[in-house]
PDB file of N, CA and C in Angstrom:
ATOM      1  N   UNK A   1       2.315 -24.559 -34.023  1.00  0.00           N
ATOM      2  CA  UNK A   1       1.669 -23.673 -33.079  1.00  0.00           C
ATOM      3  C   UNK A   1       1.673 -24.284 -31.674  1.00  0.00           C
ATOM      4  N   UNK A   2       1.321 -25.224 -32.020  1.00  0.00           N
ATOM      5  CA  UNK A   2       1.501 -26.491 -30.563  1.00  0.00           C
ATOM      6  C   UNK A   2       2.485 -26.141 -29.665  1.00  0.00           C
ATOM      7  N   UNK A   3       3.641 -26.379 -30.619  1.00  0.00           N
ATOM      8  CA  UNK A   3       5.308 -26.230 -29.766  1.00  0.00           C
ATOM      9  C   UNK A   3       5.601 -24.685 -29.386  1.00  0.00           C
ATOM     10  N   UNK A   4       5.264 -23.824 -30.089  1.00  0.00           N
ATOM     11  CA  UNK A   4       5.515 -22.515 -29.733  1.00  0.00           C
ATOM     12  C   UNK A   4       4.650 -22.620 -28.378  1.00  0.00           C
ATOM     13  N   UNK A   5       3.633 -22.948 -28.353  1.00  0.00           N
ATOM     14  CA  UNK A   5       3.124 -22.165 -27.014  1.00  0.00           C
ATOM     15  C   UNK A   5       3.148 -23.230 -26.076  1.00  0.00           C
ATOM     16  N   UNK A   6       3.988 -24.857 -25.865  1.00  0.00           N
ATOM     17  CA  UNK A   6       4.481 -25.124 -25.657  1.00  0.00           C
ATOM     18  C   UNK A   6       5.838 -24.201 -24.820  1.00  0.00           C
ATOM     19  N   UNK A   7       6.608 -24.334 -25.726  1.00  0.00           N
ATOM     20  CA  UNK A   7       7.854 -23.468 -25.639  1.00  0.00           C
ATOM     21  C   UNK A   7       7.743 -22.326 -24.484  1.00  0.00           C
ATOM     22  N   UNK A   8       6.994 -21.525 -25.009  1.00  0.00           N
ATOM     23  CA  UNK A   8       6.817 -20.507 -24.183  1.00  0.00           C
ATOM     24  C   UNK A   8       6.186 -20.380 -22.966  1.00  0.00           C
ATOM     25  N   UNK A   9       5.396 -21.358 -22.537  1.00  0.00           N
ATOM     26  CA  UNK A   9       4.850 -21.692 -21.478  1.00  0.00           C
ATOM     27  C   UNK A   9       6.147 -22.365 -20.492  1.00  0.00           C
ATOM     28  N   UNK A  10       6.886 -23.055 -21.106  1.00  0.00           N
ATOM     29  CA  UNK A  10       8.146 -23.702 -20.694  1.00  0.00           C
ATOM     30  C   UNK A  10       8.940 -22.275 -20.083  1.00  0.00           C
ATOM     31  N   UNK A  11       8.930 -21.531 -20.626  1.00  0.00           N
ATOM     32  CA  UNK A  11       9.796 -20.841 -20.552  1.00  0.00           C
ATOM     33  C   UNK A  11       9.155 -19.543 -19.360  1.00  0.00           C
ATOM     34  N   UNK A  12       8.194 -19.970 -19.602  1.00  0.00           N
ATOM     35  CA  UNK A  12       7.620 -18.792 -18.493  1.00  0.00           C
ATOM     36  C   UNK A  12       7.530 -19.537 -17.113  1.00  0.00           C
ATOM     37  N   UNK A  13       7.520 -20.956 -17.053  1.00  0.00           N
ATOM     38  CA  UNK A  13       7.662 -21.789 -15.369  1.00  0.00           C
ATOM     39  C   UNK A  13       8.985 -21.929 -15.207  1.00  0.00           C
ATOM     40  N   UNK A  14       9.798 -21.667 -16.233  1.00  0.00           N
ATOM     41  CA  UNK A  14      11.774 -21.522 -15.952  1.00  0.00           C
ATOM     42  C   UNK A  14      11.774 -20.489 -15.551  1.00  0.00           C
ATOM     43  N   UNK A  15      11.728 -19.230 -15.997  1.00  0.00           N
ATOM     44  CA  UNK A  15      11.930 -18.397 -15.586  1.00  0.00           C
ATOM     45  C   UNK A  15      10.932 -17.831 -14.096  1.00  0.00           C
ATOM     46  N   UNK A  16       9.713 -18.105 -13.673  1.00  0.00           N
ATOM     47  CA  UNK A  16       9.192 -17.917 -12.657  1.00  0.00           C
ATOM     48  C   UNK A  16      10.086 -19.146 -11.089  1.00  0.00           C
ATOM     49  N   UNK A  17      10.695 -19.961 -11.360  1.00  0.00           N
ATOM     50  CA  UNK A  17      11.443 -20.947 -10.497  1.00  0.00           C
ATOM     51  C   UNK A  17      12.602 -20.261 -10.126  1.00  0.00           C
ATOM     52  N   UNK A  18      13.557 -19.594 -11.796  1.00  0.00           N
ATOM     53  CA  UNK A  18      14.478 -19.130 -10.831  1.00  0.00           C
ATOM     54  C   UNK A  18      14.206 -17.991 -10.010  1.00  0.00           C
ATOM     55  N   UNK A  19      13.231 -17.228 -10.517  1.00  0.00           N
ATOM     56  CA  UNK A  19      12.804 -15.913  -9.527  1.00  0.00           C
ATOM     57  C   UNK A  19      12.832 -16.763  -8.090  1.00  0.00           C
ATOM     58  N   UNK A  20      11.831 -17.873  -8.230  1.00  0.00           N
ATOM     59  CA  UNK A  20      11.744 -17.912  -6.534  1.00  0.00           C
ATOM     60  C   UNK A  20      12.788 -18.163  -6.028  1.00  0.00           C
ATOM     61  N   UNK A  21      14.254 -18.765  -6.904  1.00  0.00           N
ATOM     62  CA  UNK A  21      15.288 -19.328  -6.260  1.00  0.00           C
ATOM     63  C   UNK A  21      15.909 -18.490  -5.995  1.00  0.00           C
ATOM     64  N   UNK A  22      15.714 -17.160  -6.600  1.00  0.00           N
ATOM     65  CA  UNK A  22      16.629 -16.105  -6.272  1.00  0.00           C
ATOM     66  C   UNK A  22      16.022 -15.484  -5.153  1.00  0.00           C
ATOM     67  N   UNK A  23      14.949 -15.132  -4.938  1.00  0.00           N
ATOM     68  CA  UNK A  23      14.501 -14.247  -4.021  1.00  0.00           C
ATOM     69  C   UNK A  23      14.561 -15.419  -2.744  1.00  0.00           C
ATOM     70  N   UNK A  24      14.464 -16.621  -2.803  1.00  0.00           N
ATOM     71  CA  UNK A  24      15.089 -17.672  -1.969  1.00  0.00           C
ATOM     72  C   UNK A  24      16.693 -17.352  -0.964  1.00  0.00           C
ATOM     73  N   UNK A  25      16.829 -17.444  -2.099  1.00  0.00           N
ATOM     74  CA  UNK A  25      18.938 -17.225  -2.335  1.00  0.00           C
ATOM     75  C   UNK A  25      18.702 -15.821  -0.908  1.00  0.00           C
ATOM     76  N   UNK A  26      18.538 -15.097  -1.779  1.00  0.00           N
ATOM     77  CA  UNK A  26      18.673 -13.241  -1.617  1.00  0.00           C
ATOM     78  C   UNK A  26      18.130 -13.189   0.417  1.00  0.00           C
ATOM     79  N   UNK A  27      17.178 -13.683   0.613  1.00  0.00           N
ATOM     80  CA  UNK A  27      16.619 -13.729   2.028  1.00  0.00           C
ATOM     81  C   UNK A  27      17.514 -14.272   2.912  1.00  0.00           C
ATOM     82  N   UNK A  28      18.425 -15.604   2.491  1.00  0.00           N
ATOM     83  CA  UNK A  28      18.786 -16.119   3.664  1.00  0.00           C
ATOM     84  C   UNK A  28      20.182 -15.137   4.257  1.00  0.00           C
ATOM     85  N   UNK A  29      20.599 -14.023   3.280  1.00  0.00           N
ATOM     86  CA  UNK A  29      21.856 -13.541   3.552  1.00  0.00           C
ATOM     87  C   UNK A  29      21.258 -12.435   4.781  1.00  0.00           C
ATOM     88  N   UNK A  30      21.011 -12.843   5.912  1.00  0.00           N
ATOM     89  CA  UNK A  30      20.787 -11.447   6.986  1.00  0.00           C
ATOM     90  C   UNK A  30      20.909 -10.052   6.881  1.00  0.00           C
ATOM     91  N   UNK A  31      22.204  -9.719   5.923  1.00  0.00           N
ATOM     92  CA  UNK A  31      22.130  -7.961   5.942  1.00  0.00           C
ATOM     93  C   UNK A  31      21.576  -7.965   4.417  1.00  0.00           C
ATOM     94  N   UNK A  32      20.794  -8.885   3.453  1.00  0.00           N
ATOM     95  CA  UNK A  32      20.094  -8.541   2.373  1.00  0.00           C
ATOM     96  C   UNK A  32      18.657  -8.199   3.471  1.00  0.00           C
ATOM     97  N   UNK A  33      17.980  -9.397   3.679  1.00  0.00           N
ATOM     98  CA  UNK A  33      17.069  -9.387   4.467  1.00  0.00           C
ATOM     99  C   UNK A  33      17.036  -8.229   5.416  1.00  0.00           C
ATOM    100  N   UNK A  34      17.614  -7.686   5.764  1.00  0.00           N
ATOM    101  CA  UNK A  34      17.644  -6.054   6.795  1.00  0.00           C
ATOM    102  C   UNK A  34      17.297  -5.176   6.010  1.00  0.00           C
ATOM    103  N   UNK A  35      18.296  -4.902   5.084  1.00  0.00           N
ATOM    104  CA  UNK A  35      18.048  -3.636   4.114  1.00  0.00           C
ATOM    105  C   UNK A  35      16.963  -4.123   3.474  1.00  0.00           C
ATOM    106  N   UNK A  36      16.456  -5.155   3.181  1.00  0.00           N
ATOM    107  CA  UNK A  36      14.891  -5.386   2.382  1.00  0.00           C
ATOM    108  C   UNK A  36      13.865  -4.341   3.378  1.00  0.00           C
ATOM    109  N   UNK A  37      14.077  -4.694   4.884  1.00  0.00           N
ATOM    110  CA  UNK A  37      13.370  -4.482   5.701  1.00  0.00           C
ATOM    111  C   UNK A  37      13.432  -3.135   6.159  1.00  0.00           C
ATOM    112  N   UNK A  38      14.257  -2.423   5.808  1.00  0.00           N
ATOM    113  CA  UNK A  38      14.965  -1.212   6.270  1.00  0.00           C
ATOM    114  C   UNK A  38      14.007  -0.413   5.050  1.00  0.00           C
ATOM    115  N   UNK A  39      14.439  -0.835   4.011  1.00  0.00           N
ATOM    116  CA  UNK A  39      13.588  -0.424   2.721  1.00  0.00           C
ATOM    117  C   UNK A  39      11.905  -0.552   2.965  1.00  0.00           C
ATOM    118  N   UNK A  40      11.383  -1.279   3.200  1.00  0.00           N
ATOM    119  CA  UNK A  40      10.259  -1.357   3.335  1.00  0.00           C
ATOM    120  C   UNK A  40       9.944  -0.104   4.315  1.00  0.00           C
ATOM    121  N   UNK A  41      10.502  -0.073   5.261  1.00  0.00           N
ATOM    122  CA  UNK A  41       9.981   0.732   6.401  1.00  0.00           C
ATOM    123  C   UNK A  41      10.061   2.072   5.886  1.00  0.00           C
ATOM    124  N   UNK A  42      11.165   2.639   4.983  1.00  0.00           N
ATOM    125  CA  UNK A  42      11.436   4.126   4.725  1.00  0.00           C
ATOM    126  C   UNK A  42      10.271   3.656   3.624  1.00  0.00           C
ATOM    127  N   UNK A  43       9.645   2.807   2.881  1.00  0.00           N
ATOM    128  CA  UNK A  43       8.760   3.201   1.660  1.00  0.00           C
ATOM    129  C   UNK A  43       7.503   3.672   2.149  1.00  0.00           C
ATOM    130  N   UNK A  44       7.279   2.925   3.461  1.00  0.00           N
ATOM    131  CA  UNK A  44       6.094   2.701   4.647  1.00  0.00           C
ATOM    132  C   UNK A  44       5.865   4.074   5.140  1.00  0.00           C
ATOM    133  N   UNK A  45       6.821   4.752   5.495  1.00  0.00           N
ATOM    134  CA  UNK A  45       6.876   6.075   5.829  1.00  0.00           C
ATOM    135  C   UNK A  45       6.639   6.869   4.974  1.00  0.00           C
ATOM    136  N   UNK A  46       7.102   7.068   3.510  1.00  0.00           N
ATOM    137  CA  UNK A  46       7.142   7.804   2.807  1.00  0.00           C
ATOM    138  C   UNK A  46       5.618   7.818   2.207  1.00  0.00           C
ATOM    139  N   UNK A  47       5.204   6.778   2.019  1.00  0.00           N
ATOM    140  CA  UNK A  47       3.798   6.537   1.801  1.00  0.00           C
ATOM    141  C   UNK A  47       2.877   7.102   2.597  1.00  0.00           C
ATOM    142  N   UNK A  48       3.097   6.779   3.572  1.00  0.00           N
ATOM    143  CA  UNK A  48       2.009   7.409   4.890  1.00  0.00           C
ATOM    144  C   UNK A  48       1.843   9.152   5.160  1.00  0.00           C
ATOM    145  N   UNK A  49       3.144   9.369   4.918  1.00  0.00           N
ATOM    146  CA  UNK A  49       3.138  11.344   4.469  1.00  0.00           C
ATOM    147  C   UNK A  49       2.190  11.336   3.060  1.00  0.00           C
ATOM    148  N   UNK A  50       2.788  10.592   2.101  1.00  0.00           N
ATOM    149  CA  UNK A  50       1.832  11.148   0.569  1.00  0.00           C
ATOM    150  C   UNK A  50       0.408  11.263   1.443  1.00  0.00           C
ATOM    151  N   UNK A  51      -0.241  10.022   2.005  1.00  0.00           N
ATOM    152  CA  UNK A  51      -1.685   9.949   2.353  1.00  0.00           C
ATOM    153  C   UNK A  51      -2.198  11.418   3.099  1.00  0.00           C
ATOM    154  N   UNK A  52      -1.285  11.550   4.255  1.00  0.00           N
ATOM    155  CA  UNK A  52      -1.442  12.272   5.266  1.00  0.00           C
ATOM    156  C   UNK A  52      -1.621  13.408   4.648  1.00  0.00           C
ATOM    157  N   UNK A  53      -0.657  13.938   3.428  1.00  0.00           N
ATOM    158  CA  UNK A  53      -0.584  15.388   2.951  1.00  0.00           C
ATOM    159  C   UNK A  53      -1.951  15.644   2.352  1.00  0.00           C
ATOM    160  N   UNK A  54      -2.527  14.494   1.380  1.00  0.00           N
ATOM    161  CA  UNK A  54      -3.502  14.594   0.777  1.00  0.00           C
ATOM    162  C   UNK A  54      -4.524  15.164   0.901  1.00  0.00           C
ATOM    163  N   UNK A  55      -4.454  14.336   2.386  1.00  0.00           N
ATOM    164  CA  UNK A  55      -6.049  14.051   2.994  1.00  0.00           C
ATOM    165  C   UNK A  55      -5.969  15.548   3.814  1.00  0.00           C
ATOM    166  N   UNK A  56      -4.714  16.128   4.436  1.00  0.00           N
ATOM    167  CA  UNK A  56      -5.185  17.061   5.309  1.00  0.00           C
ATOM    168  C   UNK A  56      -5.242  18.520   4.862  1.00  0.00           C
ATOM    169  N   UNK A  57      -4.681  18.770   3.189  1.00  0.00           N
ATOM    170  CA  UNK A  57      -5.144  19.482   2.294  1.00  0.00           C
ATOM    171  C   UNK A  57      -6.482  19.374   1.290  1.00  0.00           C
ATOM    172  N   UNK A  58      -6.918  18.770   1.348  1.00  0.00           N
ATOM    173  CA  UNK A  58      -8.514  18.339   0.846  1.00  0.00           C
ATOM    174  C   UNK A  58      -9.079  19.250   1.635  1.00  0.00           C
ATOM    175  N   UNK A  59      -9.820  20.413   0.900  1.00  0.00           N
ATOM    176  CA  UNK A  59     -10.871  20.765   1.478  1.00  0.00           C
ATOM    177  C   UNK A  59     -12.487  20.141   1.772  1.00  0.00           C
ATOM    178  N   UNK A  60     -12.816  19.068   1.597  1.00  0.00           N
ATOM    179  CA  UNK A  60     -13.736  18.387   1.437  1.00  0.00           C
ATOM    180  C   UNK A  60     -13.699  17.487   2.990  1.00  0.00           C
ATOM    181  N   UNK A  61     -12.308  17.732   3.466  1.00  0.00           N
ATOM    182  CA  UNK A  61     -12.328  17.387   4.758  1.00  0.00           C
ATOM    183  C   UNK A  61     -11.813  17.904   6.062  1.00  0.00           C
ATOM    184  N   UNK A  62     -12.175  19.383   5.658  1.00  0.00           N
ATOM    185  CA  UNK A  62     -12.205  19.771   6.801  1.00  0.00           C
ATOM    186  C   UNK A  62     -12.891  19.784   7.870  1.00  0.00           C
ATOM    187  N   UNK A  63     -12.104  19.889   8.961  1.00  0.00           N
ATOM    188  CA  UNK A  63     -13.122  19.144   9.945  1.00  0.00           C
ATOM    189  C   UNK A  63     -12.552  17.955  10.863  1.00  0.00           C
ATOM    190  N   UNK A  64     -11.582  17.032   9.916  1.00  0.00           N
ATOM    191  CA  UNK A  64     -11.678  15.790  10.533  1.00  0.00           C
ATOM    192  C   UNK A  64     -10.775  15.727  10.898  1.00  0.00           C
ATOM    193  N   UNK A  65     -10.622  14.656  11.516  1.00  0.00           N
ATOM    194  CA  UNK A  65      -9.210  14.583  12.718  1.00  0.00           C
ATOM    195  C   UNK A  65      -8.872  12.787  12.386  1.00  0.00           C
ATOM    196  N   UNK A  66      -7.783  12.526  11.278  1.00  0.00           N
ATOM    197  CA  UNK A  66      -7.533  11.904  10.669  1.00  0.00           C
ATOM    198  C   UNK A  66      -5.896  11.316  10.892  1.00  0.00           C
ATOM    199  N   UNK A  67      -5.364  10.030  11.491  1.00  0.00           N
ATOM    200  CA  UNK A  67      -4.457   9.613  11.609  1.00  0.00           C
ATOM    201  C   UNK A  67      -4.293   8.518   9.965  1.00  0.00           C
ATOM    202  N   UNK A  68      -3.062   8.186   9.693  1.00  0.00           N
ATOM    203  CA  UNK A  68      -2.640   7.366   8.819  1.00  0.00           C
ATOM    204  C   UNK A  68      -1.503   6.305   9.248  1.00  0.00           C
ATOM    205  N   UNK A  69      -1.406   5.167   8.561  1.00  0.00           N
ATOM    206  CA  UNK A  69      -0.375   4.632   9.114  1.00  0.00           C
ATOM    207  C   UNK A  69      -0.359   3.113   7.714  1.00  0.00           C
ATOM    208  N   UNK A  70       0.986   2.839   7.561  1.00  0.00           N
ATOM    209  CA  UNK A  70       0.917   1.787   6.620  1.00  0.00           C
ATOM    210  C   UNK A  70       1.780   0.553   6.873  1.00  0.00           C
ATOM    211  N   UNK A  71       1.958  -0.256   6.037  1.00  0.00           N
ATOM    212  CA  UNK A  71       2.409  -1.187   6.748  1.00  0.00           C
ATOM    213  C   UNK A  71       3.015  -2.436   5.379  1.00  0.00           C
ATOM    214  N   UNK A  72       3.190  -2.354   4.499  1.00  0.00           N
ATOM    215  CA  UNK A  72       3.733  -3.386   3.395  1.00  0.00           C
ATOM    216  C   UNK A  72       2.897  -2.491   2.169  1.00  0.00           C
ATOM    217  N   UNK A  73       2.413  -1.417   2.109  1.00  0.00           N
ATOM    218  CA  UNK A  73       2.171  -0.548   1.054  1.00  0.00           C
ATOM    219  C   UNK A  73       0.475  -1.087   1.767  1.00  0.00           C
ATOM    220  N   UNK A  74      -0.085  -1.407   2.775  1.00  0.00           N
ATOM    221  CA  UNK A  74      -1.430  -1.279   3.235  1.00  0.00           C
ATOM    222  C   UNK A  74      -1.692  -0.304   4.105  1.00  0.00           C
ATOM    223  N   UNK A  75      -2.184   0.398   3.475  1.00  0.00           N
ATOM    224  CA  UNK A  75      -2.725   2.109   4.465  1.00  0.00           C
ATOM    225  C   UNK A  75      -3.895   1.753   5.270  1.00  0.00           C
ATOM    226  N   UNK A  76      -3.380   2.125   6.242  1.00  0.00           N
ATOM    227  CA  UNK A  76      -5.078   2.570   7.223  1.00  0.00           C
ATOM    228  C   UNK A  76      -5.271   3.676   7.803  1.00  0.00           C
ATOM    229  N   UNK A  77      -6.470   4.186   7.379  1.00  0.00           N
ATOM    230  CA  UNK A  77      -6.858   5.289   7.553  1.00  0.00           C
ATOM    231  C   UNK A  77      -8.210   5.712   8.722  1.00  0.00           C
ATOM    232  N   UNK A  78      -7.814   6.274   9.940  1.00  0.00           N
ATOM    233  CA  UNK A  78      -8.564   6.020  11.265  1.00  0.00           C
ATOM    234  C   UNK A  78      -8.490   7.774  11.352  1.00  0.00           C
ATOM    235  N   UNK A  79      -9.728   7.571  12.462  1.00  0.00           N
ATOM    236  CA  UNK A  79     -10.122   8.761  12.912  1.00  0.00           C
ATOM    237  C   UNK A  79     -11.500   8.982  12.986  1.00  0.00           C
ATOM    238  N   UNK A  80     -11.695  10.742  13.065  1.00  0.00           N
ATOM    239  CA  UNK A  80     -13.267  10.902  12.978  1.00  0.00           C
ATOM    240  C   UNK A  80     -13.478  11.922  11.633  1.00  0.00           C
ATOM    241  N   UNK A  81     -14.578  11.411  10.844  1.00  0.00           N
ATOM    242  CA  UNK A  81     -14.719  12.784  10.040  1.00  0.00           C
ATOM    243  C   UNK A  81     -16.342  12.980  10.230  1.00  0.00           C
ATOM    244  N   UNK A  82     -16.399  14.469   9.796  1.00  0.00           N
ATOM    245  CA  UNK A  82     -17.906  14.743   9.537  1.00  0.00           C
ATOM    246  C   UNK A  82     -19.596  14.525   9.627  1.00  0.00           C
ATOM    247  N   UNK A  83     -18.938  13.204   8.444  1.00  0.00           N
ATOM    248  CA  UNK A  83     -20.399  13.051   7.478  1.00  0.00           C
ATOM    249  C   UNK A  83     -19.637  11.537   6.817  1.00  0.00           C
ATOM    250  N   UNK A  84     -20.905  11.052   6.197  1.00  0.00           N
ATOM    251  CA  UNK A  84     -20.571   9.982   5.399  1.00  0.00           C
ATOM    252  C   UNK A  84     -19.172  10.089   4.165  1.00  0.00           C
ATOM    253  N   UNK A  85     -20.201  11.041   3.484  1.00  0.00           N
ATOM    254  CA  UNK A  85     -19.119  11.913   2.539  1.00  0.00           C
ATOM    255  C   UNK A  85     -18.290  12.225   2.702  1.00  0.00           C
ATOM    256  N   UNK A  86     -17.547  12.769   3.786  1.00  0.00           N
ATOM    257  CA  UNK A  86     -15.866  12.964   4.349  1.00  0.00           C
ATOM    258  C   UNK A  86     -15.266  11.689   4.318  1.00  0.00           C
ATOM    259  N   UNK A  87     -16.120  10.627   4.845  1.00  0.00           N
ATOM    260  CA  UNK A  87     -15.405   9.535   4.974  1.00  0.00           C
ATOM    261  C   UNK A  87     -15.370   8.842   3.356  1.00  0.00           C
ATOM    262  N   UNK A  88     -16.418   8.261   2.610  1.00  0.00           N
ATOM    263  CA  UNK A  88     -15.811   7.912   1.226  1.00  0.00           C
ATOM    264  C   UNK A  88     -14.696   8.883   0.558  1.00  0.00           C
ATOM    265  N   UNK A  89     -14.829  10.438   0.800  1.00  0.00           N
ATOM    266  CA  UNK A  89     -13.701  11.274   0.136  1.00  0.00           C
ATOM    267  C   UNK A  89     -12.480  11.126   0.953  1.00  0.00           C
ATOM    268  N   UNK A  90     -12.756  10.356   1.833  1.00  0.00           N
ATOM    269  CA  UNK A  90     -11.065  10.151   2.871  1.00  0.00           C
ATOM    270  C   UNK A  90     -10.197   8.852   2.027  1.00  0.00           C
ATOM    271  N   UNK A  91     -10.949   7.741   1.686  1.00  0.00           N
ATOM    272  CA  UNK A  91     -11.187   6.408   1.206  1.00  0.00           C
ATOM    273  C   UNK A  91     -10.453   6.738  -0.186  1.00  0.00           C
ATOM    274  N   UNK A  92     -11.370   7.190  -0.768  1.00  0.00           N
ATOM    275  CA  UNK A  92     -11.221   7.425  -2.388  1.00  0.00           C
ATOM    276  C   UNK A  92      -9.723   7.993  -2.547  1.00  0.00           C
ATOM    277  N   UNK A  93      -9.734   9.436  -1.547  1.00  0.00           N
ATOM    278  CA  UNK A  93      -8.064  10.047  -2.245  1.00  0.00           C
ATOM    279  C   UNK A  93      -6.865   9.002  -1.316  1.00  0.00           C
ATOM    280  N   UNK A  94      -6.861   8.197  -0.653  1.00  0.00           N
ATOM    281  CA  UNK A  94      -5.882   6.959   0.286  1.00  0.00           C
ATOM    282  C   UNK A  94      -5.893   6.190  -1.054  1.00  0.00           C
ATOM    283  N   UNK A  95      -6.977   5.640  -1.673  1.00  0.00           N
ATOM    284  CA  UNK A  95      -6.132   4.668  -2.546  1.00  0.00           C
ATOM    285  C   UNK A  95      -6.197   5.198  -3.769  1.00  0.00           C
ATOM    286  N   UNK A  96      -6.105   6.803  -4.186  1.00  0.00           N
ATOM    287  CA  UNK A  96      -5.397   7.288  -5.385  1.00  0.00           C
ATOM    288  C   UNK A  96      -4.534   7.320  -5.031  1.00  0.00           C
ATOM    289  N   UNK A  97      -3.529   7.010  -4.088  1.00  0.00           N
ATOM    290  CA  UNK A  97      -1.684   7.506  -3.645  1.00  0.00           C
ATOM    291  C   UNK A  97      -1.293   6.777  -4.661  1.00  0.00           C
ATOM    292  N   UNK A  98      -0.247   6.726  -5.277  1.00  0.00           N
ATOM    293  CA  UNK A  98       0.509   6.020  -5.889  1.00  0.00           C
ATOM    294  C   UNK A  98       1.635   4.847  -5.196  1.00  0.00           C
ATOM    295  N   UNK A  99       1.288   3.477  -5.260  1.00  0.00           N
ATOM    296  CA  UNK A  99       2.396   2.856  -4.300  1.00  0.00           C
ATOM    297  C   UNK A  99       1.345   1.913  -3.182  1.00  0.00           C
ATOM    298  N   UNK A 100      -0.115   2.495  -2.940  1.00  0.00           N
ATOM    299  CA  UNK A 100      -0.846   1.874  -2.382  1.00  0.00           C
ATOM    300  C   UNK A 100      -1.707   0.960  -2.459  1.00  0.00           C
ATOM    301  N   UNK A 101      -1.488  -0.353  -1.973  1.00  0.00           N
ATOM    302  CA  UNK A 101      -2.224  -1.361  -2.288  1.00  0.00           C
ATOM    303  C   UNK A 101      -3.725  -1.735  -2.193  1.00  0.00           C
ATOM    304  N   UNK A 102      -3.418  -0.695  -0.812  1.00  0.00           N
ATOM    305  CA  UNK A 102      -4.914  -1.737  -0.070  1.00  0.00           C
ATOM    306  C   UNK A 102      -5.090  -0.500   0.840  1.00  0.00           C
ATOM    307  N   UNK A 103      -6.494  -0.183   1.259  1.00  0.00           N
ATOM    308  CA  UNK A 103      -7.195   0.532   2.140  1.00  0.00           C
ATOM    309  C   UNK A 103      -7.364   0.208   3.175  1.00  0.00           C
ATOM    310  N   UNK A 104      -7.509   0.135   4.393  1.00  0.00           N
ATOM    311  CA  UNK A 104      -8.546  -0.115   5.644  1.00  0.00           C
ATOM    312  C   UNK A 104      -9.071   0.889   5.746  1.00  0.00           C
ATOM    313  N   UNK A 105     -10.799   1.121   6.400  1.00  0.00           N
ATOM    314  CA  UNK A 105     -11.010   2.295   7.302  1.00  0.00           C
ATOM    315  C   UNK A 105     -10.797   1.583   8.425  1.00  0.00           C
ATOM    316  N   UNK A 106     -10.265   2.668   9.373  1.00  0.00           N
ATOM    317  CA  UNK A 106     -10.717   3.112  10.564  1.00  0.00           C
ATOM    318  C   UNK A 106     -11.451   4.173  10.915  1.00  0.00           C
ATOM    319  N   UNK A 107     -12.138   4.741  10.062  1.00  0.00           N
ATOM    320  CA  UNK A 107     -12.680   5.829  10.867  1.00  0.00           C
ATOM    321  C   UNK A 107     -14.148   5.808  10.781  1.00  0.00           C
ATOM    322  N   UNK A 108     -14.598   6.910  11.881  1.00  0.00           N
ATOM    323  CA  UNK A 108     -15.809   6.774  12.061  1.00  0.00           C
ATOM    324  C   UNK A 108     -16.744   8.359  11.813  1.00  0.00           C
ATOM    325  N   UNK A 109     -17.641   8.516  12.083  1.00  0.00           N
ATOM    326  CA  UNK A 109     -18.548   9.351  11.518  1.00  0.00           C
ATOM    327  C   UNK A 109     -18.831   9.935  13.019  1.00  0.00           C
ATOM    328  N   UNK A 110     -18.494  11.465  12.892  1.00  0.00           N
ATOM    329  CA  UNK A 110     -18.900  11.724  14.284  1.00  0.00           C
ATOM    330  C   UNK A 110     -19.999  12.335  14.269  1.00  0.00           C
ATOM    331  N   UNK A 111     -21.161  11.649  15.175  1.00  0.00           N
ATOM    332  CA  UNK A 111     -22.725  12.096  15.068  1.00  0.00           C
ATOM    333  C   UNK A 111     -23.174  13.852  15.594  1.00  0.00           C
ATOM    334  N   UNK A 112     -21.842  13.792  16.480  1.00  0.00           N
ATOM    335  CA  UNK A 112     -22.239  15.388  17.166  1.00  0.00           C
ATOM    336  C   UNK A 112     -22.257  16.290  16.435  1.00  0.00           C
ATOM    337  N   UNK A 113     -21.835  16.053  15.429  1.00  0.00           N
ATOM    338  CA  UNK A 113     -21.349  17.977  14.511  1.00  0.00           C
ATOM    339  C   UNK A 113     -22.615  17.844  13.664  1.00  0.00           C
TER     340      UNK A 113
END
């Protein structure tokens, strides 16, 4: 039992080394590293519409005047809404997107309405 999980522990810091050696490898070639970056940016975009569509079909927030913007699959979500409640229901459906890591608010609660 020893050696098996031995073994396999072995085998799981071999195989996590060459990952880094590869994704090592893979960066220094400039047009890998572009299209990584090229990729990121169209996922960045594509992400930031899912949010945007969400949030500005939610009836629960109408009313608000809501920008989006992301950045390595981290959404931030700025603007003004409502009420408290607009804003956790702004929060809540941003990180149901699929693909999204991480939240910021930016937004704020506008006292006038």
């Amino acid at each position: 039992m020893l050696i098996r999980n031995f073994f396999v522990a072995t085998l799981v810091a071999v195989a996590t080394f060459v990952g880094l050696a590869l994704s090592a490898f893979a960066t220094d070639d400039p047009q890998v590293l572009a299209a990584v970056v090229a990729n990121n940016d169209a996922l960045d975009t594509t992400l930031t519409e899912k949010v945007e569509t969400i949030l500005r079909t939610d009836v629960g927030l109408v009313g608000s005047k809501i920008r989006v913007s992301s950045k390595s699959a981290v959404v931030t979500v700025a603007g003004t809404v409502p009420d408290e409640h607009a804003l956790r229901r702004a929060l809540d459906l941003a990180s149901s997107v699929r693909g999204v890591r991480e939240v910021r608010n930016g937004m704020e609660v506008d006292a006038q309405k």
